[in-house]
N, C-alpha and C. Protein backbone atom coordinates (compact mmCIF):
# COMPACT_ATOMS: atom_id res chain seq x y z
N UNK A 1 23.47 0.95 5.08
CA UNK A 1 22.39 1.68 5.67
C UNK A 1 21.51 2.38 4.66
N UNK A 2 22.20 2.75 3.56
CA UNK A 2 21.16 3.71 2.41
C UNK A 2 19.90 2.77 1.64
N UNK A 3 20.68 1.45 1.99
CA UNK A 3 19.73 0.40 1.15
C UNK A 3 18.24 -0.01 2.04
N UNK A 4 19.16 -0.43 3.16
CA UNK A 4 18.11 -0.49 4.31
C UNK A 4 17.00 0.36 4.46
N UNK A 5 17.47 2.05 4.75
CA UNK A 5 16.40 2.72 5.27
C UNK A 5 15.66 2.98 4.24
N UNK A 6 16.17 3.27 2.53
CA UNK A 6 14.97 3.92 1.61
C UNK A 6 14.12 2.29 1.55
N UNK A 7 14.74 1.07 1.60
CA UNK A 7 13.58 -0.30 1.79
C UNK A 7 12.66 0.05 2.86
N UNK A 8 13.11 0.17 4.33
CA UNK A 8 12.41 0.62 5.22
C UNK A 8 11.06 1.55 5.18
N UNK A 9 11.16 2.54 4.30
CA UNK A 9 10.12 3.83 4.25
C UNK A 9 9.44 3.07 2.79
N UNK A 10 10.38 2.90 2.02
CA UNK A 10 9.40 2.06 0.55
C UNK A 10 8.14 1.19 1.26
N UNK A 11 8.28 0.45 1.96
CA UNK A 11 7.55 -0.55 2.42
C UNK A 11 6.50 0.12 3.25
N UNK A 12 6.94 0.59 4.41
CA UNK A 12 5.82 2.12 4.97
C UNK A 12 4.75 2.72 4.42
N UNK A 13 5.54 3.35 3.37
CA UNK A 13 4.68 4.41 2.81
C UNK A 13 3.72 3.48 1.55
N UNK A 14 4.27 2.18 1.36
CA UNK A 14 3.59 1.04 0.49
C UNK A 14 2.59 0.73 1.19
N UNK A 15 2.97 -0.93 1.88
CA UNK A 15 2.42 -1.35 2.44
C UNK A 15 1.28 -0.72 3.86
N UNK A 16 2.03 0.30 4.69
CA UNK A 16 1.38 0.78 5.59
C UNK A 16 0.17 1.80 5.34
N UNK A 17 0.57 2.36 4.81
CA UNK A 17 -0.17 4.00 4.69
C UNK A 17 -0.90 4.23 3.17
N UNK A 18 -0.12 3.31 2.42
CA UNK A 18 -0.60 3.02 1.06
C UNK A 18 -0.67 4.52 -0.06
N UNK A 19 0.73 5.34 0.14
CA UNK A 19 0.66 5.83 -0.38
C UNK A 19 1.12 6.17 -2.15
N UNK A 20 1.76 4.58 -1.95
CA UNK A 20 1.74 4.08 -3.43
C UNK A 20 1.36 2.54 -3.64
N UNK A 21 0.92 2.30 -4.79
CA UNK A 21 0.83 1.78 -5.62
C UNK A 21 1.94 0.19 -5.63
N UNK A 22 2.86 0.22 -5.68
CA UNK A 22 3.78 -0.52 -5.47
C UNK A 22 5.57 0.42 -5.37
N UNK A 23 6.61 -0.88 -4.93
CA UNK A 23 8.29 -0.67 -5.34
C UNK A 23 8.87 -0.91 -6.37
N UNK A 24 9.27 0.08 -6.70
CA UNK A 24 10.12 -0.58 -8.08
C UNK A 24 11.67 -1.21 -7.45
N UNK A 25 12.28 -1.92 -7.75
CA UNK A 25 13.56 -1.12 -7.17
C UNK A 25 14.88 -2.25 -8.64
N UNK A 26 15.68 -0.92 -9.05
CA UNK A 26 16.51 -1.41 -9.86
C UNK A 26 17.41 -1.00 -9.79
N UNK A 27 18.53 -1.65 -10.27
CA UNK A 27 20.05 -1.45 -10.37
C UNK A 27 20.32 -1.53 -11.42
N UNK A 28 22.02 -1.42 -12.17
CA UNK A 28 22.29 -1.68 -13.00
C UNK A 28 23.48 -2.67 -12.59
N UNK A 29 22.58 -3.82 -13.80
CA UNK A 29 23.62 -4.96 -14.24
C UNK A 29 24.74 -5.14 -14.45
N UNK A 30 25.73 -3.84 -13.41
CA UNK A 30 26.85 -4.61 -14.34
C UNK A 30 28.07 -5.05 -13.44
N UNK A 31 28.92 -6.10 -14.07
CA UNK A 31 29.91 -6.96 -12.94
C UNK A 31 30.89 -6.10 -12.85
N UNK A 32 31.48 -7.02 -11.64
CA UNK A 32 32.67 -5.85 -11.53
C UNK A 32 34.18 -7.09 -12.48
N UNK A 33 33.97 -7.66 -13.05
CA UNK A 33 34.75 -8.33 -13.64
C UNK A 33 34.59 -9.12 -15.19
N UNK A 34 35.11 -10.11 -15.60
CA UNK A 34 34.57 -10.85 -17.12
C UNK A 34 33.02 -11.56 -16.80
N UNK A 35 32.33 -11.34 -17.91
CA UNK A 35 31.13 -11.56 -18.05
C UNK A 35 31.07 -12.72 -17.99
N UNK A 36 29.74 -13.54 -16.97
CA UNK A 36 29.69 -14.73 -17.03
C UNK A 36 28.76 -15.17 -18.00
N UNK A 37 28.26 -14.67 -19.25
CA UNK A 37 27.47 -14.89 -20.41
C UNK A 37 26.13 -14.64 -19.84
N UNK A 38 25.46 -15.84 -20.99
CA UNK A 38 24.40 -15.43 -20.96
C UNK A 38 23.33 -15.83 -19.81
N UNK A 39 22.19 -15.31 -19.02
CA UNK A 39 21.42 -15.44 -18.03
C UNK A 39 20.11 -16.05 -18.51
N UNK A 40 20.04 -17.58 -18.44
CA UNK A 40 18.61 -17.71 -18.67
C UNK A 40 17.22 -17.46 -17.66
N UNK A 41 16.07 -17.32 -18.10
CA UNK A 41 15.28 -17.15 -17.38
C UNK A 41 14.46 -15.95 -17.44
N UNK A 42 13.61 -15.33 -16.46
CA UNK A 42 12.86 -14.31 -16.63
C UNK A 42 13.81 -13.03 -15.82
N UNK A 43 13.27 -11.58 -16.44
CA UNK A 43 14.05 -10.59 -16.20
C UNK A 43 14.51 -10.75 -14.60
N UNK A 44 13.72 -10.65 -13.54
CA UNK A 44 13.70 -11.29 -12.32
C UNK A 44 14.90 -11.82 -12.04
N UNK A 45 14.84 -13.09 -12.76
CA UNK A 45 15.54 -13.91 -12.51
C UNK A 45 16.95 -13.41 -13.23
N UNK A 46 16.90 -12.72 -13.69
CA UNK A 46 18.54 -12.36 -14.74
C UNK A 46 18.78 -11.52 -13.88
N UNK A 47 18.39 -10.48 -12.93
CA UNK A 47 18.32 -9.95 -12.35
C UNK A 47 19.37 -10.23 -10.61
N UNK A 48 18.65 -11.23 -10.76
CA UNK A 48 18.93 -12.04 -9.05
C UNK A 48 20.20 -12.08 -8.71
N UNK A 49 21.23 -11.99 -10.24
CA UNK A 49 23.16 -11.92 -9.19
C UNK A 49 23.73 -10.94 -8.69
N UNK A 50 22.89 -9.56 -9.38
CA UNK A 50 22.65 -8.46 -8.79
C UNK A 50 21.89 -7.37 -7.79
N UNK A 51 21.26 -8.49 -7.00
CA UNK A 51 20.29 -8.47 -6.32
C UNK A 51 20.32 -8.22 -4.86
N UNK A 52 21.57 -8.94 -4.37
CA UNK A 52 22.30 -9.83 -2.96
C UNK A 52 21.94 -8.60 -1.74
N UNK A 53 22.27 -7.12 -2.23
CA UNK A 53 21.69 -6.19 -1.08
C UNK A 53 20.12 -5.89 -1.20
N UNK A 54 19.64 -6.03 -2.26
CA UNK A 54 18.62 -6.49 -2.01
C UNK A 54 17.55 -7.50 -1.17
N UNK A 55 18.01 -8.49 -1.32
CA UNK A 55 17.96 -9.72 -0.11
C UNK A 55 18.63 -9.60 0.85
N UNK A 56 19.79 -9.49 0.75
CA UNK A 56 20.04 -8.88 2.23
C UNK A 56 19.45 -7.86 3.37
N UNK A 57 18.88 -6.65 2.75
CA UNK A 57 17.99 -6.12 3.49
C UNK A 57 16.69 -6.42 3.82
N UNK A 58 16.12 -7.04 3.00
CA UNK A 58 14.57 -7.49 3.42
C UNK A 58 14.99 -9.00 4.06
N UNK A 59 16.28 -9.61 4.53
CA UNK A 59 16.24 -10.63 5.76
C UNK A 59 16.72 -10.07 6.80
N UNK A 60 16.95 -8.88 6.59
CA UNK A 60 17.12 -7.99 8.11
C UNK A 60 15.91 -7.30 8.04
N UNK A 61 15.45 -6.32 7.36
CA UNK A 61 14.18 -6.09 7.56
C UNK A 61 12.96 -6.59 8.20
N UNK A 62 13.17 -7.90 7.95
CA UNK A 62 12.16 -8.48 8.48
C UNK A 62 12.61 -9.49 9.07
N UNK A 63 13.47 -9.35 10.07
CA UNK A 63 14.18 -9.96 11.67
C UNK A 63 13.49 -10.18 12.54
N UNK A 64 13.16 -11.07 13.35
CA UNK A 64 12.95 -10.76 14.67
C UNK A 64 13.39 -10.20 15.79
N UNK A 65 13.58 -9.43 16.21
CA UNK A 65 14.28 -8.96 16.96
C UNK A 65 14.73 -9.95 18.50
N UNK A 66 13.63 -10.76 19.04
CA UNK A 66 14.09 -11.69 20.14
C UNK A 66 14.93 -13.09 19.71
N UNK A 67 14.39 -13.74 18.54
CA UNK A 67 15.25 -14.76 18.50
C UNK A 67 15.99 -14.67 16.98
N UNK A 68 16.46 -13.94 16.19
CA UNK A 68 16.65 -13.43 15.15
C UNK A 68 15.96 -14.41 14.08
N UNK A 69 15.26 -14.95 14.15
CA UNK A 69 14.57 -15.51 12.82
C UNK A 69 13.99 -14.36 11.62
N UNK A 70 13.68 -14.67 10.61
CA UNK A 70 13.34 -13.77 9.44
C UNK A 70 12.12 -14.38 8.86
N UNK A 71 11.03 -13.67 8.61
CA UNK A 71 10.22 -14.78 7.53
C UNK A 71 10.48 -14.17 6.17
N UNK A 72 11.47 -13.46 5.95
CA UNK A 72 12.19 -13.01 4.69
C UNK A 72 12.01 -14.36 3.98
N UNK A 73 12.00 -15.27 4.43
CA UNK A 73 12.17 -17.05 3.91
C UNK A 73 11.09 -17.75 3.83
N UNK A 74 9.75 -17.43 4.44
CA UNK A 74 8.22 -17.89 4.31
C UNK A 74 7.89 -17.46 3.06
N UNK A 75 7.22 -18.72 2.39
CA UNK A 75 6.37 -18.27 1.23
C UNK A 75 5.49 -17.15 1.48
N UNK A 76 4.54 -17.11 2.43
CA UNK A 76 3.95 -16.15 2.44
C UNK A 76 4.19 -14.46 2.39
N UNK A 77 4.93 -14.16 3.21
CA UNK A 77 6.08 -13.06 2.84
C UNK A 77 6.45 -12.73 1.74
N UNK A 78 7.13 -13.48 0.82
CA UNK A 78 7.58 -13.56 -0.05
C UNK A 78 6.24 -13.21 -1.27
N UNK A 79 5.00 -13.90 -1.29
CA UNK A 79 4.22 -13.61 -1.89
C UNK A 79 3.28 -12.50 -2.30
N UNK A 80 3.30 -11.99 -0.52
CA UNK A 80 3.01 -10.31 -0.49
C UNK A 80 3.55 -9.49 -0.97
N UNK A 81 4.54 -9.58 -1.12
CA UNK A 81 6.13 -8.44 -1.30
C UNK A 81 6.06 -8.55 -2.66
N UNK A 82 5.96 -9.96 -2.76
CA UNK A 82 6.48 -10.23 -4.55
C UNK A 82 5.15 -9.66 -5.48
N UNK A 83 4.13 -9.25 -4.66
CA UNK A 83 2.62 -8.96 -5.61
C UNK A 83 3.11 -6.73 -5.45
N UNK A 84 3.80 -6.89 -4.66
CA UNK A 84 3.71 -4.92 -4.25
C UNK A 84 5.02 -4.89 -4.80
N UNK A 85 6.55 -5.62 -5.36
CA UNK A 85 7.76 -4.75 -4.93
C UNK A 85 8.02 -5.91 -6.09
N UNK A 86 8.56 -4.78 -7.09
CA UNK A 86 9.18 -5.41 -8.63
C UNK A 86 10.67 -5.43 -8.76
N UNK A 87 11.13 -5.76 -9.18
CA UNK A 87 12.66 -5.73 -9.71
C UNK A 87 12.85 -5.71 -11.25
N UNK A 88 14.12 -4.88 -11.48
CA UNK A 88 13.83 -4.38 -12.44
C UNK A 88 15.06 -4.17 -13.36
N UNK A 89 15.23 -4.67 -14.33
CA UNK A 89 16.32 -3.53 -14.94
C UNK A 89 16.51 -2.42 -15.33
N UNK A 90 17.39 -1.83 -15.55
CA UNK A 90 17.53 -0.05 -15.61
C UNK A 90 17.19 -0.45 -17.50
N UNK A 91 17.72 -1.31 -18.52
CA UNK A 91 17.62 -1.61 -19.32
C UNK A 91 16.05 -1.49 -20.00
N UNK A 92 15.47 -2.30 -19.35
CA UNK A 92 13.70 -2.53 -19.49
C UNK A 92 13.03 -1.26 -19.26
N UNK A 93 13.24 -0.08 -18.90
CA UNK A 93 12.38 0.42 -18.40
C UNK A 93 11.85 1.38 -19.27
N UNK A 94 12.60 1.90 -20.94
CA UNK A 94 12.47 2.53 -21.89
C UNK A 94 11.15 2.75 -21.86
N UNK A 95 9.95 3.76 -22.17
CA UNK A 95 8.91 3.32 -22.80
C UNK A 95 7.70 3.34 -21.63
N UNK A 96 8.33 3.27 -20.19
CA UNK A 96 7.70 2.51 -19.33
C UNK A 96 6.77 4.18 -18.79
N UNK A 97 6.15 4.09 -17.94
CA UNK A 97 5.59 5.14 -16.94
C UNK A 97 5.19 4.41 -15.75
N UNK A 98 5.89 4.94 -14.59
CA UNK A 98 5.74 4.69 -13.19
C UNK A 98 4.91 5.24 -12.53
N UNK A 99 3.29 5.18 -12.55
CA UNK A 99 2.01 6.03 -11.44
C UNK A 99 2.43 5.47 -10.45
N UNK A 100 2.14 6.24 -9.49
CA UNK A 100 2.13 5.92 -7.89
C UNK A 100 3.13 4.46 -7.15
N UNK A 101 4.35 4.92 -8.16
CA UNK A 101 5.21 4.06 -7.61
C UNK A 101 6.25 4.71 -6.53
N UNK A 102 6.85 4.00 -5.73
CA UNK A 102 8.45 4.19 -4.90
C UNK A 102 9.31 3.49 -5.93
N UNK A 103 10.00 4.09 -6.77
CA UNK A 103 10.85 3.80 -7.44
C UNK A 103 12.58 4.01 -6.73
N UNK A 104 13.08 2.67 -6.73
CA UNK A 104 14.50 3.52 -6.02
C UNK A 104 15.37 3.04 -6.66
N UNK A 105 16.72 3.57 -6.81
CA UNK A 105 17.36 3.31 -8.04
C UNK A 105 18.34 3.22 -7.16
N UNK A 106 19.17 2.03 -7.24
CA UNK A 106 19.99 1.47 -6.20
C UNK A 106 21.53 1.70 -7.36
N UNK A 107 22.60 1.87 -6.56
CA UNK A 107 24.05 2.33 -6.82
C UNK A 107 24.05 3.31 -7.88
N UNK A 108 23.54 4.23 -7.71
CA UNK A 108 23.35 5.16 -8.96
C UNK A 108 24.55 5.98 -9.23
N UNK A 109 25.48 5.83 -8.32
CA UNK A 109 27.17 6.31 -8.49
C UNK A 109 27.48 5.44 -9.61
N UNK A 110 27.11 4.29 -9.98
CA UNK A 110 27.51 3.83 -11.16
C UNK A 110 26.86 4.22 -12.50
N UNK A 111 25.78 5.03 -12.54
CA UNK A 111 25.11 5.22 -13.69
C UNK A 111 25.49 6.14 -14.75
N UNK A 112 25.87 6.66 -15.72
CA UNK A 112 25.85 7.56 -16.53
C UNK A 112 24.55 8.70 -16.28
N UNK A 113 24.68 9.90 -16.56
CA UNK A 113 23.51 11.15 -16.13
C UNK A 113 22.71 10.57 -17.40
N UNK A 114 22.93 9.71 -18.54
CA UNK A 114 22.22 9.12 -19.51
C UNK A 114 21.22 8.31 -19.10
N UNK A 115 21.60 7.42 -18.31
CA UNK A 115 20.91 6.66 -17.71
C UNK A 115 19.79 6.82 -17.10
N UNK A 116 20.30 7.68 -15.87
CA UNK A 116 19.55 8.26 -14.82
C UNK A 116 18.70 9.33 -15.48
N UNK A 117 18.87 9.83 -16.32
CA UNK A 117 17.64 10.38 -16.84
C UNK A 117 16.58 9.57 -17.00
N UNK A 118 16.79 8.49 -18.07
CA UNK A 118 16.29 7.32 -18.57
C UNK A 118 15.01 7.12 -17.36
N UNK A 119 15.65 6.96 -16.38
CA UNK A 119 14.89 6.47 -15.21
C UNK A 119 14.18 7.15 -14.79
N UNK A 120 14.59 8.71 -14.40
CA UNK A 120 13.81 9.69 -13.94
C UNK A 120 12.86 10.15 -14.94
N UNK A 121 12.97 10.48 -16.21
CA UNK A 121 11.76 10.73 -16.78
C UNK A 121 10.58 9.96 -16.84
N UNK A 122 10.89 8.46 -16.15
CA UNK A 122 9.74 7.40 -16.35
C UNK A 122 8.53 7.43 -14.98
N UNK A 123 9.53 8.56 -14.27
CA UNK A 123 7.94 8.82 -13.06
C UNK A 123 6.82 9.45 -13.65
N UNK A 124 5.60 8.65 -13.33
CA UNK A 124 4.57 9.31 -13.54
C UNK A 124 3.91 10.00 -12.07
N UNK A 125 2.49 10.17 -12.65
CA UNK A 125 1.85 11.12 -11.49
C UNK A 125 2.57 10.52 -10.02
N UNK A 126 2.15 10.86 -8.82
CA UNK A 126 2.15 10.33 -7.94
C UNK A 126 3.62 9.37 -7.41
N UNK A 127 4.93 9.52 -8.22
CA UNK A 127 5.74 8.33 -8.40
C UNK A 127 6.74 9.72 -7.20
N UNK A 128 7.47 8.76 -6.43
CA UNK A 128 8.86 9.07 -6.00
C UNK A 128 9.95 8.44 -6.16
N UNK A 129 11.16 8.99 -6.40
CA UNK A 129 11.89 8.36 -7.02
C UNK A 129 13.44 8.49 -5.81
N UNK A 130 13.72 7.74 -5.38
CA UNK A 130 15.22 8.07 -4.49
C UNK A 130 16.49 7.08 -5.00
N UNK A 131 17.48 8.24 -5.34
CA UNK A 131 18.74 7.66 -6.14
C UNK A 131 19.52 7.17 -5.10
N UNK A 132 20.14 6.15 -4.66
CA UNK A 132 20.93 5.48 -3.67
C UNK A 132 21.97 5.30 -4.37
N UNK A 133 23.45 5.90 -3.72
CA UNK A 133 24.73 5.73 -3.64
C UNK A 133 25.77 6.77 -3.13
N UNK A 134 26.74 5.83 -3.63
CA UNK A 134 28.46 6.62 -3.22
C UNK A 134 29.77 6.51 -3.94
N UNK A 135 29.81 7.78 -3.85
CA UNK A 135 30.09 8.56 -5.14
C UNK A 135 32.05 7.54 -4.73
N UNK A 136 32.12 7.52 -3.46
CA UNK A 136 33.17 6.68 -2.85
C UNK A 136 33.38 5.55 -3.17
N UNK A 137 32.40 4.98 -3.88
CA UNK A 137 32.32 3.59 -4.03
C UNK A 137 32.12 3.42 -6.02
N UNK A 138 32.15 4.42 -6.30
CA UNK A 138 32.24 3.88 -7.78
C UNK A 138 33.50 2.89 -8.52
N UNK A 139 32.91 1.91 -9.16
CA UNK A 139 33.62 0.83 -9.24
C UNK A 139 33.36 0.37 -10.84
N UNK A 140 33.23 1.42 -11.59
CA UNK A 140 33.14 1.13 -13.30
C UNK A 140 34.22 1.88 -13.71
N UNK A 141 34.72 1.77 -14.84
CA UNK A 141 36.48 2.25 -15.11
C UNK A 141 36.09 3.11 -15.71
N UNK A 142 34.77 3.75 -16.44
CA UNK A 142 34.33 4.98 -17.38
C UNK A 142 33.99 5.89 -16.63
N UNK A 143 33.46 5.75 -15.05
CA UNK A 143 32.60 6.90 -14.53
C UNK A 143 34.00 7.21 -12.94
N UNK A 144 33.90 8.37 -12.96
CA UNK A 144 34.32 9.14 -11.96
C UNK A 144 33.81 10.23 -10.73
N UNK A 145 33.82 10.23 -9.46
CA UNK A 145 33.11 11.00 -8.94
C UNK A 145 32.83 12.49 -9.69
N UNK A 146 33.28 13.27 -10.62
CA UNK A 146 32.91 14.16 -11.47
C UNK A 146 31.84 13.75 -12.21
N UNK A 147 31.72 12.56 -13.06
CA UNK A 147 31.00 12.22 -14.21
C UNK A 147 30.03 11.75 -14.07
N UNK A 148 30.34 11.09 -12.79
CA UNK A 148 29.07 10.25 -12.60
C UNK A 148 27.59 10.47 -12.81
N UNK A 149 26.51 9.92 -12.99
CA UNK A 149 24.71 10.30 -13.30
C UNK A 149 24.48 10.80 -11.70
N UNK A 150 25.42 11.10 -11.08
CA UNK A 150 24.46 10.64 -9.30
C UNK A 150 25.02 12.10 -8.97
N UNK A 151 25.98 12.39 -9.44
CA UNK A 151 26.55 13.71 -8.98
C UNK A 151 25.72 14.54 -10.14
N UNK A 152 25.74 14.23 -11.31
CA UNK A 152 24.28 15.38 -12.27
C UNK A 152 23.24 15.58 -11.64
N UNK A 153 22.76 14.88 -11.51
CA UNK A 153 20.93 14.46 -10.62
C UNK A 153 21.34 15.43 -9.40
N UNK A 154 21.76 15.01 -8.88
CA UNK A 154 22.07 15.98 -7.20
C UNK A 154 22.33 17.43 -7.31
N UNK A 155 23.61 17.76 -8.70
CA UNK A 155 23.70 19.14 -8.71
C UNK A 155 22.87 19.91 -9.13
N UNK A 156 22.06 19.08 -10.26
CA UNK A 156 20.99 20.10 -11.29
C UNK A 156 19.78 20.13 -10.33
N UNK A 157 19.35 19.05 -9.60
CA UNK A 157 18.31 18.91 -8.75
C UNK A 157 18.55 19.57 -7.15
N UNK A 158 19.63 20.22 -7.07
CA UNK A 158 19.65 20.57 -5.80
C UNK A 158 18.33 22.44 -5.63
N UNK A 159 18.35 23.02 -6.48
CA UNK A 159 17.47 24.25 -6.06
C UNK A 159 16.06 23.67 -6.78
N UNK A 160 15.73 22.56 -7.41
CA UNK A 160 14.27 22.32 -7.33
C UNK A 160 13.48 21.87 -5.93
N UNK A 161 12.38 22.54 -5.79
CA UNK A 161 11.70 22.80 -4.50
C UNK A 161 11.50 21.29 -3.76
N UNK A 162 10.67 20.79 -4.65
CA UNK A 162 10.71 19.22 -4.48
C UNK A 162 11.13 18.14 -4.62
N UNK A 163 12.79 18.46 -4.31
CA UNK A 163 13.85 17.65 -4.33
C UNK A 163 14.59 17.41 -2.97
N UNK A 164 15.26 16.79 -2.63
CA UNK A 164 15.93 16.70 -1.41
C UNK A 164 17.35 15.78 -1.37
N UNK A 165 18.25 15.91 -0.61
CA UNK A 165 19.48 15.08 -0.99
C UNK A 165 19.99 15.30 0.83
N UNK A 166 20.13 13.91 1.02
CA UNK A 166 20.89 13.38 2.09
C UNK A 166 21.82 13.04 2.15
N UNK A 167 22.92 13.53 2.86
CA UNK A 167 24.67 12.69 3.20
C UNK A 167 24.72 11.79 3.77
N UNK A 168 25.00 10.93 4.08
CA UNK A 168 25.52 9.94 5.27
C UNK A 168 26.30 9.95 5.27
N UNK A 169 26.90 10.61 7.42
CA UNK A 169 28.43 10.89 7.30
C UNK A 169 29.20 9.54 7.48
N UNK A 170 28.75 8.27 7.43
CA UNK A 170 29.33 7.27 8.06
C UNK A 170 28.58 5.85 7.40
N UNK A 171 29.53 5.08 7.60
CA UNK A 171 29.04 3.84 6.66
C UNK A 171 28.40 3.22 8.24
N UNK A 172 27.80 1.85 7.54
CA UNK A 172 27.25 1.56 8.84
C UNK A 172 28.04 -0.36 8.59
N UNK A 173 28.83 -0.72 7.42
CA UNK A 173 29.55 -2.13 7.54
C UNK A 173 30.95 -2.42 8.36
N UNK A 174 31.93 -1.68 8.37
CA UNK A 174 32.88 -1.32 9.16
C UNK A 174 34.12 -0.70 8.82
N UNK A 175 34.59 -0.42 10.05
CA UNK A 175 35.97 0.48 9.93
C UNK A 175 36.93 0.01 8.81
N UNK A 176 36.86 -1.32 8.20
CA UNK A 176 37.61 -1.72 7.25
C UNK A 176 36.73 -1.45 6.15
N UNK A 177 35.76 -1.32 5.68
CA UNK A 177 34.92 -0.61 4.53
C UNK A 177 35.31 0.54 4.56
N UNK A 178 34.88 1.24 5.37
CA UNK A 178 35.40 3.13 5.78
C UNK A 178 36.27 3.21 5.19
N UNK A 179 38.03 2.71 5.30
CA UNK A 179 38.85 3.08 5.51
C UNK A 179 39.41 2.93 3.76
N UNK A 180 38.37 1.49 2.86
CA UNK A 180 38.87 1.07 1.83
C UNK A 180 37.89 2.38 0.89
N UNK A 181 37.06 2.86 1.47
CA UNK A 181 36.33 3.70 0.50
C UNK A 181 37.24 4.38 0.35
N UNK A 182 38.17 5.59 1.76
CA UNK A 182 38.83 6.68 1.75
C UNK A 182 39.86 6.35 0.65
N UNK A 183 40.75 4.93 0.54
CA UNK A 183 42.10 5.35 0.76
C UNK A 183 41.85 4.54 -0.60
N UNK A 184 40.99 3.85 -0.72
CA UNK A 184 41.37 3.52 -2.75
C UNK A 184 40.33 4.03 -3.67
């Protein structure tokens, strides 16, 4: 659900109302197991094995609701989206400045507060930035719900005025997700 709804309002406040510029949206690269080497192709594309909730939400996003078809799968779709909504690595972004972007930084329970700086200092004017994750779900052997970049960002950012932080009391995949967050 966290992926869904900040896609949901990214696209809104993009596409609809046009109150930015374009999406950024990045994660960090990393497996949860041995490295399958090297990724040829463009960042995008090196990008794409880490991607899957990404695509997954914009073929629900853009569902039909009567006969469930998606044009998540039409070129055309695809071409709009792909001209407004970037992908990105957390890697690439050194250097960078984000004007009037929706920048959202997807599993950020995995990031180092190194990182996530990295990222957050790269908003420029006009840029919003929303950190997506759970702190339940960290799955790198260095970071801990203490250490994590997602629990810094939230604590240091909780009394700045123009900041905000949401819970979700409840997963929205199922009682067997729920139960594997709690108990491992």
């Amino acid at each position: 659900g966290k992926t869904f709804m900040t896609l949901a309002a990214a696209f809104q406040q993009t596409l609809d109302t046009k109150r930015f510029e374009r999406v950024v949206f990045t994660r960090a690269p990393i497996s949860m197991s041995e490295d399958i080497g090297f990724l040829p192709g463009t960042e995008e594309e090196k990008m794409s094995p880490w991607m899957g909730a990404f695509h997954d939400n914009m073929d629900n996003l853009l569902r039909d609701e009567h006969d469930g078809s998606s044009t998540w799968n039409q070129d055309a779709t695809r071409q709009l989206l792909g001209s407004r909504v970037q992908i990105r690595a957390p890697g690439f972004m050194r250097g960078r400045t984000l004007n009037d972007t929706f920048l959202i930084i997807d599993e950020a329970q995995n990031l180092t507060s190194k990182q996530l700086k990295t990222l957050l200092t790269r908003a420029g004017p006009g840029t919003k930035v929303v950190c997506i994750g759970n702190l339940g779900q960290i799955d790198t052997p260095y970071l801990t719900e203490t250490t994590s970049g997602l629990t810094r960002v939230v604590n240091r950012f909780r009394t700045w005025p123009n900041a905000g932080h949401i819970t979700l009391r409840r997963g929205e995949r199922s009682r067997l997700a729920d139960a594997a967050t709690e108990l491992l």
